[in-house]
Protein backbone atom coordinates (compact mmCIF):
# COMPACT_ATOMS: atom_id res chain seq x y z
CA UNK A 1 7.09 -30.04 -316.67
CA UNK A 2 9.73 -29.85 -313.75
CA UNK A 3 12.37 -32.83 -314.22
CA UNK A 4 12.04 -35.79 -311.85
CA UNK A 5 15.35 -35.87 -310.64
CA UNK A 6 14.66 -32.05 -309.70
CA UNK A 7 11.33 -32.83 -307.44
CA UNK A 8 13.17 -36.07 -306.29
CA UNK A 9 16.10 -34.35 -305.45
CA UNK A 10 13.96 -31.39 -303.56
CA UNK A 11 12.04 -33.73 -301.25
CA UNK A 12 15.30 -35.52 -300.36
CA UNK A 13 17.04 -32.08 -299.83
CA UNK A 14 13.83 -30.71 -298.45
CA UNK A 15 13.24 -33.60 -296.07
CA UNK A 16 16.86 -33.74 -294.86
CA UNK A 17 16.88 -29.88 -293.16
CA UNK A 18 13.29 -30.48 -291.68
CA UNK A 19 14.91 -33.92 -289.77
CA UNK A 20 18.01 -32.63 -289.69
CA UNK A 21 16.20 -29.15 -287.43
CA UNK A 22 14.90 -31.64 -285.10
CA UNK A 23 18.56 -32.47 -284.02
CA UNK A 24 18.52 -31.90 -280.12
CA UNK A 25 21.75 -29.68 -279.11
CA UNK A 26 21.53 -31.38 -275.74
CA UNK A 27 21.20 -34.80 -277.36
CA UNK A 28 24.61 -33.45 -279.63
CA UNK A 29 26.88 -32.80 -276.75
CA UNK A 30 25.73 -35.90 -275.11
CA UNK A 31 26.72 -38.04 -278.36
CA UNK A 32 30.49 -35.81 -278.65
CA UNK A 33 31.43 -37.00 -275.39
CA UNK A 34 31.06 -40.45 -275.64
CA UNK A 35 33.71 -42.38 -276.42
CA UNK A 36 34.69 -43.85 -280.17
CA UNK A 37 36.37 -47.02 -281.07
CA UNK A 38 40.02 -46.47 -281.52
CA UNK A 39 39.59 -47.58 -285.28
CA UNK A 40 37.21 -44.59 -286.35
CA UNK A 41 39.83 -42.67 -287.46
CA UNK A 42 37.10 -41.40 -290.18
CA UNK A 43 34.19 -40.03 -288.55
CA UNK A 44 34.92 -36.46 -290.28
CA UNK A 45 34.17 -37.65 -293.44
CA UNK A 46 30.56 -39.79 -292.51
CA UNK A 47 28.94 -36.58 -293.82
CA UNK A 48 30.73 -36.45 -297.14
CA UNK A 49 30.35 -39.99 -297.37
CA UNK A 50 26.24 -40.25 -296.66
CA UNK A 51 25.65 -36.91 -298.69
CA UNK A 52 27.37 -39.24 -301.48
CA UNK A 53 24.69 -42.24 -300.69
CA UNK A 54 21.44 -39.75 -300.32
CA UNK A 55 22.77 -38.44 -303.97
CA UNK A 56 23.20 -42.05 -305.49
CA UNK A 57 19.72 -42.55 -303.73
CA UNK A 58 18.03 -39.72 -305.49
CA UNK A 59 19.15 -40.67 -308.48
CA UNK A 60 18.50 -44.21 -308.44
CA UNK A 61 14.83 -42.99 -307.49
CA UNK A 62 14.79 -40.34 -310.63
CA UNK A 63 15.84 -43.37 -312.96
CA UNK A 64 13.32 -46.23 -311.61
CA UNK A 65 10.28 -43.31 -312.05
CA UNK A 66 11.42 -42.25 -315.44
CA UNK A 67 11.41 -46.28 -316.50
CA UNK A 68 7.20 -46.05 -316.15
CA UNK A 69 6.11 -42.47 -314.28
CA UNK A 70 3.18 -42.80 -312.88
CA UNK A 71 2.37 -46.23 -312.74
CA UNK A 72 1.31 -48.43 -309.14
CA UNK A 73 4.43 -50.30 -309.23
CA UNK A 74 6.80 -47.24 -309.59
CA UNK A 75 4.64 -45.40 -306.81
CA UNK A 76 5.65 -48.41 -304.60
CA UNK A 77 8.85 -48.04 -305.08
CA UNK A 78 8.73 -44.28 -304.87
CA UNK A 79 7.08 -45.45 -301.05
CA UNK A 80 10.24 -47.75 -300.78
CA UNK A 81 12.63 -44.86 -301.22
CA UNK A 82 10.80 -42.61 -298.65
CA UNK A 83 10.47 -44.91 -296.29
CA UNK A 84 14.50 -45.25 -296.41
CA UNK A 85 15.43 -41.62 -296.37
CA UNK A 86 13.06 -41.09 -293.38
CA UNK A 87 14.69 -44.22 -291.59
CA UNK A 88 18.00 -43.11 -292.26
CA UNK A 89 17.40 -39.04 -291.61
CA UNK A 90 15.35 -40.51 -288.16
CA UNK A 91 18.72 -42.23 -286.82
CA UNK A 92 20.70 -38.59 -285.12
CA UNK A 93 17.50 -37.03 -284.04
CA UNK A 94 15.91 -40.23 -282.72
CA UNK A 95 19.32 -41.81 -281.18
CA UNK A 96 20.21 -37.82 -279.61
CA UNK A 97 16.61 -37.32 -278.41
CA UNK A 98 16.46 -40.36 -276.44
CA UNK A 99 20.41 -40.55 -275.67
CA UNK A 100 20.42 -44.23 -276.13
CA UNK A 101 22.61 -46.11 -278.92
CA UNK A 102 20.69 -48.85 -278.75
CA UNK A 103 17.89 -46.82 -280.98
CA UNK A 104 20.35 -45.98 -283.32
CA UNK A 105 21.23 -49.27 -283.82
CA UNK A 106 18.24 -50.63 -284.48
CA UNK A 107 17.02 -48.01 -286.87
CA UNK A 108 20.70 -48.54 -288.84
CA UNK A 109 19.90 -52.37 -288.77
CA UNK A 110 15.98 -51.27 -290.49
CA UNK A 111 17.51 -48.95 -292.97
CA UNK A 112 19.66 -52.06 -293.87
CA UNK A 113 16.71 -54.24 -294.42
CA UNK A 114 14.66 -51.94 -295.79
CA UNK A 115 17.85 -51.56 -298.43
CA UNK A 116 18.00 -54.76 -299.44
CA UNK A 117 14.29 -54.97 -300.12
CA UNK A 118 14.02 -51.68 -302.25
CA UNK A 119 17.42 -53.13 -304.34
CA UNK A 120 15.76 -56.34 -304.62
CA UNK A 121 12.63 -54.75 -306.30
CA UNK A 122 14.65 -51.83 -308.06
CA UNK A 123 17.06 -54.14 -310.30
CA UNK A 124 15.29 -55.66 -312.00
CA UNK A 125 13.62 -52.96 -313.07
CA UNK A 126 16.84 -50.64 -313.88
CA UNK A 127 20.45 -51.95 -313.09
CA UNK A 128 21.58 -48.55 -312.96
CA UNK A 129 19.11 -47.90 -310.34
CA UNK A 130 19.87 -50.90 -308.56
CA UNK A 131 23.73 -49.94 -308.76
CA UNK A 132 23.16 -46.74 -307.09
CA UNK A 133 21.86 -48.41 -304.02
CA UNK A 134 25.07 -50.51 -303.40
CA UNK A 135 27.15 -47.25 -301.77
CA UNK A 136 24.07 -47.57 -298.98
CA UNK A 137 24.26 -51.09 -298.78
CA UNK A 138 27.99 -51.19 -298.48
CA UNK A 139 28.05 -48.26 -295.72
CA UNK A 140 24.98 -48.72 -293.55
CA UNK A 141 26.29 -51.78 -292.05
CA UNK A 142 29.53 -49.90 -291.12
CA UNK A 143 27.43 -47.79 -289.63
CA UNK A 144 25.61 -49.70 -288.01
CA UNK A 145 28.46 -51.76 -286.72
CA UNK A 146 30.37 -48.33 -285.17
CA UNK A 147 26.94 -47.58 -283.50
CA UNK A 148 26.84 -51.47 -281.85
CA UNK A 149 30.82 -51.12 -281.22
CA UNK A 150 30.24 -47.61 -279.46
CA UNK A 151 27.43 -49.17 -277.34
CA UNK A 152 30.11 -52.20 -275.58
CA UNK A 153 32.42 -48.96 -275.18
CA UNK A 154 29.77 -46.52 -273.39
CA UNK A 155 27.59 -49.53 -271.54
CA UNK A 156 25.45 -46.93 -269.78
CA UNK A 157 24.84 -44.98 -272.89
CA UNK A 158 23.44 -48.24 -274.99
């Protein structure tokens, strides 16, 4: 039998370069020349940094199905974590296909929400599961925040 953090791992990897080929060149120049706030002195590492939260993620998902494989409630959650990779890999494609801020805002504010309800469910099942999902609940309100601080600097863009 293939090892669930293996198949988890897959259709997270798998998932990212099918969302992440729908990335619009157009849509990427657009978003390089708009201007950043002077603080984001660390947008070179955001990939580094959410390549570090979809790995927590994948394993936080490989520990809560271990726990009880198979059953409804772990299928739920397996739903849950779906449902907040494919938020979080629709923010660049969405945002650059529509070149408007404002949609990447709101789908970094869902991801949030959507976060707190899959931790809410997930520790008490595992804490190490639940633990993994902090580094996404710490970062994707930064995120969110540079995308609402980058829509007051590029009005026309939001």
């Amino acid at each position: 039998m293939i090892p669930s953090w293996l198949v988890i791992g897959g259709v997270a990897f798998g998932l990212a370069l099918l969302i992440g080929s729908l990335v619009d060149r157009t849509g990427a120049q657009w978003f390089r020349r708009l201007e950043r706030p002077d603080w984001l002195t660390f947008e070179w590492a955001i990939p580094f940094i959410w390549t570090m939260i979809f790995t927590c993620g994948a394993i936080s998902a490989s520990l809560v199905w271990n726990m009880a494989p198979g059953t409804a409630t772990i299928w739920r959650l397996m739903a849950g974590y779906l449902v907040l990779e494919l938020i979080t890999l629709a923010y660049t494609p969405a945002m650059l296909m529509t070149r408007r801020l404002r949609v990447g805002f709101w789908i970094g504010a869902s991801g949030l929400v959507i976060a707190i309800a899959l931790a809410f469910f997930v520790f008490p099942i595992s804490k190490p599961a639940g633990y993994l999902l902090i580094p996404y609940l710490l970062w994707s309100p930064i995120g969110t925040y540079v995308t609402w601080q980058m829509m007051q600097i590029n009005p026309s863009e939001a």
